[in-house]
N, C-alpha and C. Protein backbone atom coordinates (compact mmCIF):
# COMPACT_ATOMS: atom_id res chain seq x y z
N UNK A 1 66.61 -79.87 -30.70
CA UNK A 1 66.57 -81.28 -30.97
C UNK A 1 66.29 -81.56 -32.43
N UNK A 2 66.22 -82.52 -32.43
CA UNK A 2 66.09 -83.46 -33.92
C UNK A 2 64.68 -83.39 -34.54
N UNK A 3 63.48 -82.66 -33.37
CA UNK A 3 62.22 -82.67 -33.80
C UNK A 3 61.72 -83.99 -33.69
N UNK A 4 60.35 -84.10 -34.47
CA UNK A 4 59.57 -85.09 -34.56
C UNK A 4 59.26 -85.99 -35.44
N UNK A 5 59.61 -87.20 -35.50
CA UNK A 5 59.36 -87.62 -37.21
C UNK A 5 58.16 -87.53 -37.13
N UNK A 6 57.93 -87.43 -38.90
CA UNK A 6 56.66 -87.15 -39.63
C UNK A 6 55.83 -88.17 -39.18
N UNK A 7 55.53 -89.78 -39.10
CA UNK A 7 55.44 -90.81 -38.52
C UNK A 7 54.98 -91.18 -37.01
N UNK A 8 55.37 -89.61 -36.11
CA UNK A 8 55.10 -89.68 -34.74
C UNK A 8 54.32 -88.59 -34.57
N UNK A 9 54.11 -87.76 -35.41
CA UNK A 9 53.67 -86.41 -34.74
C UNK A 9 52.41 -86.29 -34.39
N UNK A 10 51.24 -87.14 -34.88
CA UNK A 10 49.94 -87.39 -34.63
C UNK A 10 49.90 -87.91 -32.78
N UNK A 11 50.62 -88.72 -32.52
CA UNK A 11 51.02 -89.51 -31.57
C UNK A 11 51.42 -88.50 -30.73
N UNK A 12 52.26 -87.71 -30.74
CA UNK A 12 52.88 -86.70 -29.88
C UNK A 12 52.15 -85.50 -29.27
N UNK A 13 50.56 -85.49 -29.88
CA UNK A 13 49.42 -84.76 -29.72
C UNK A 13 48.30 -85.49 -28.82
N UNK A 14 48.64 -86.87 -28.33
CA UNK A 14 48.30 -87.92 -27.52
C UNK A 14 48.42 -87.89 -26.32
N UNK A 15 47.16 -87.55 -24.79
CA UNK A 15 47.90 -87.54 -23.95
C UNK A 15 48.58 -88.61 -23.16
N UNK A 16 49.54 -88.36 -22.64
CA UNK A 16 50.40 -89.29 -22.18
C UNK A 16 51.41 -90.12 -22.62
N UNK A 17 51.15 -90.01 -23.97
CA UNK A 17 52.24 -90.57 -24.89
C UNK A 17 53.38 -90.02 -25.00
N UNK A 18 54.66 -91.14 -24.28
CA UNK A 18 56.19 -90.65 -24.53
C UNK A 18 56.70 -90.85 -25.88
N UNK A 19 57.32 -90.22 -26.76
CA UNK A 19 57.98 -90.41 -27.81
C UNK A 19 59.65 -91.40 -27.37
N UNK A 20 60.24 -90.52 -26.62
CA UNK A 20 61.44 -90.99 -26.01
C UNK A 20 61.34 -91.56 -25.09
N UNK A 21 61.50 -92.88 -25.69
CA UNK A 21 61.30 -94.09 -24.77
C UNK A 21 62.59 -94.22 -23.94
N UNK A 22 63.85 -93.57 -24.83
CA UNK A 22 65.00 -93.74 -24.40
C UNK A 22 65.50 -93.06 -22.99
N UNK A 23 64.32 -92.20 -22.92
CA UNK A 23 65.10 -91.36 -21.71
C UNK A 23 64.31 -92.11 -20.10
N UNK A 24 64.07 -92.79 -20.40
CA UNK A 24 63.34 -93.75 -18.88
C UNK A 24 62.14 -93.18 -17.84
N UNK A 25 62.10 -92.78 -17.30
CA UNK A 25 61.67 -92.10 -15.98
C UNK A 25 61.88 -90.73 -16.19
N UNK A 26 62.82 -90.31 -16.49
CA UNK A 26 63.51 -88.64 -16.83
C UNK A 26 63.18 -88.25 -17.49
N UNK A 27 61.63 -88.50 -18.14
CA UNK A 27 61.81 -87.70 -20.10
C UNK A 27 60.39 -86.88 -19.61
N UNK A 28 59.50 -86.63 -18.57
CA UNK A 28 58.28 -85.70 -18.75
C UNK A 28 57.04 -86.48 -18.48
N UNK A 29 55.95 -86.40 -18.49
CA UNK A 29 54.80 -87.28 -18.49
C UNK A 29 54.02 -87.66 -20.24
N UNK A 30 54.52 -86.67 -20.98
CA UNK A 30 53.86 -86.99 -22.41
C UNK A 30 52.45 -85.70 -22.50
N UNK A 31 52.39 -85.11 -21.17
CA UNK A 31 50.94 -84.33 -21.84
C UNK A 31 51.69 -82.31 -22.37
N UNK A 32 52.32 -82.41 -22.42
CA UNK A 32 52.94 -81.40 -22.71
C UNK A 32 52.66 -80.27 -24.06
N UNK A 33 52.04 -81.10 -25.17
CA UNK A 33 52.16 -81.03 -26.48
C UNK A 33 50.33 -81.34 -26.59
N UNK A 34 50.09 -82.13 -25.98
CA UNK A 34 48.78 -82.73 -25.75
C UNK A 34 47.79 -81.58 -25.25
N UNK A 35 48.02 -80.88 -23.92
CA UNK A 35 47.49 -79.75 -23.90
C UNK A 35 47.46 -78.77 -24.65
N UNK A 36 48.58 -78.80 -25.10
CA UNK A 36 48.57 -77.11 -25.76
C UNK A 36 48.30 -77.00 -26.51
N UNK A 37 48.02 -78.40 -27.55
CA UNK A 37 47.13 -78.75 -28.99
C UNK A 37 45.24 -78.07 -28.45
N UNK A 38 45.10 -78.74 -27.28
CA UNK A 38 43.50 -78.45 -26.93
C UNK A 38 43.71 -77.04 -26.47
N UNK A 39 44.32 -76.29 -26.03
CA UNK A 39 44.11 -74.89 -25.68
C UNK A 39 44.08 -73.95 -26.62
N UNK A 40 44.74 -74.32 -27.40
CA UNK A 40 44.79 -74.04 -29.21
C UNK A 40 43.18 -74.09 -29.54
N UNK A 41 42.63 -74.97 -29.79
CA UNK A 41 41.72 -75.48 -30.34
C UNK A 41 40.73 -74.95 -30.05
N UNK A 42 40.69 -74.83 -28.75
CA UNK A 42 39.87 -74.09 -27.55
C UNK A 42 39.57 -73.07 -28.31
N UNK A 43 40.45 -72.14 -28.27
CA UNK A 43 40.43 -70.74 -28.44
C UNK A 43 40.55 -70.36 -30.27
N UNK A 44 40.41 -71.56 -31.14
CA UNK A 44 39.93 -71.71 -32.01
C UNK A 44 41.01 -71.61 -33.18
N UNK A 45 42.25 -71.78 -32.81
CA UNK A 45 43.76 -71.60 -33.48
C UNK A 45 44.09 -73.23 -34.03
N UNK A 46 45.12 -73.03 -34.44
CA UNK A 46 45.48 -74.68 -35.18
C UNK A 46 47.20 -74.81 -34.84
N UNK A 47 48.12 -76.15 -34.63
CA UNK A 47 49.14 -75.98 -34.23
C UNK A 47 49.57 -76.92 -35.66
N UNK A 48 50.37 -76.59 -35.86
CA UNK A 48 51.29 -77.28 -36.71
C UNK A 48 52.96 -77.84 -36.60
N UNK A 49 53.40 -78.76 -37.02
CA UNK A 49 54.70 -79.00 -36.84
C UNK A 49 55.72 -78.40 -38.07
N UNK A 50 57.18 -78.13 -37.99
CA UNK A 50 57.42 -77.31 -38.92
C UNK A 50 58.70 -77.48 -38.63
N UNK A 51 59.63 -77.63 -40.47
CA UNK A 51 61.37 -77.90 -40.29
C UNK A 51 61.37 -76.59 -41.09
N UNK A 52 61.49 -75.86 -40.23
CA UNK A 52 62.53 -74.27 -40.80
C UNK A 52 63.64 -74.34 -41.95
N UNK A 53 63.64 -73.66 -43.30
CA UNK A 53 64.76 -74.12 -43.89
C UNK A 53 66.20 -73.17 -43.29
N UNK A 54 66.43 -72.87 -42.45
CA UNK A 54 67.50 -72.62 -41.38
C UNK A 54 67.97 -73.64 -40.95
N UNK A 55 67.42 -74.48 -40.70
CA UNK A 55 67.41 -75.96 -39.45
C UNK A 55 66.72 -75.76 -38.19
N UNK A 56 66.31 -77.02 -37.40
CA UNK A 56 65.60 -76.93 -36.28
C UNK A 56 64.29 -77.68 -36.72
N UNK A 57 63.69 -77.75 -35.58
CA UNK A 57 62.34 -77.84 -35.64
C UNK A 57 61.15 -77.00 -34.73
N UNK A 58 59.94 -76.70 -35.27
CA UNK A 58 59.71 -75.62 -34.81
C UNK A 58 57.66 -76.10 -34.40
N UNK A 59 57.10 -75.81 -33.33
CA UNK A 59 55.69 -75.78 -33.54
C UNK A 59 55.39 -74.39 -33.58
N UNK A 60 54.31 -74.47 -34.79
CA UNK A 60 53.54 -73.08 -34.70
C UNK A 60 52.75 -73.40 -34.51
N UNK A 61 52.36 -72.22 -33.53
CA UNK A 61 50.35 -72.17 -33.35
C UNK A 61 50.20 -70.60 -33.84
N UNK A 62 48.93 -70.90 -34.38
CA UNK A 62 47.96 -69.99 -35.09
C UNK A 62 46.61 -69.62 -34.28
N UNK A 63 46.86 -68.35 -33.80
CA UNK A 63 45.36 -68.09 -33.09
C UNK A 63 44.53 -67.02 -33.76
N UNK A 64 43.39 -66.62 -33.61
CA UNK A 64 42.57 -65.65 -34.43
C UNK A 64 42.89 -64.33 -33.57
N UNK A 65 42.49 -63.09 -34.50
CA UNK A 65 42.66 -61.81 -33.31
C UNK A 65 41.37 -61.79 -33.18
N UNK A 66 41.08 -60.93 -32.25
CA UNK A 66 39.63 -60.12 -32.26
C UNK A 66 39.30 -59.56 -33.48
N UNK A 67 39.97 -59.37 -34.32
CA UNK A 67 39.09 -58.70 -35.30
C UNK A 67 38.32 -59.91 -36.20
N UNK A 68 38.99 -61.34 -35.84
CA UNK A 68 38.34 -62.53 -36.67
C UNK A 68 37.35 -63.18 -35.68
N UNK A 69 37.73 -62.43 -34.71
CA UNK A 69 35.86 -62.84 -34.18
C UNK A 69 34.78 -62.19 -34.13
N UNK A 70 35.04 -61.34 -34.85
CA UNK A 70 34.19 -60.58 -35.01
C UNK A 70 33.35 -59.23 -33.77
């Protein structure tokens, strides 16, 4: 897809919040992105949004190994 505008992506980390309003009933519940930001977080990683210079759009998450927890 087209990704996320820069403008929505705070929002898209929201639970329950649909971005695509366009798709009606058919588009998901909105917690999708919402969780996986807190499971991240949880476990002490950070997610970021990201335009590949390939094309696309991409989320990374960043988690620690065991060796950064010491």
């Amino acid at each position: 897809g087209a990704g996320i505008a820069p403008e929505l992506q705070q929002a898209a980390l929201t639970p329950f919040e649909r971005l695509a309003a366009h798709r009606g009933s058919d588009g998901g519940s909105g917690l999708g992105l919402a969780i996986v930001s807190r499971v991240v977080a949880q476990h002490g990683g950070s997610l970021r949004f990201d335009y590949p210079p390939e094309g696309g759009f991409a989320v990374v998450i960043t988690l620690p190994t065991l060796a950064d927890a010491g």
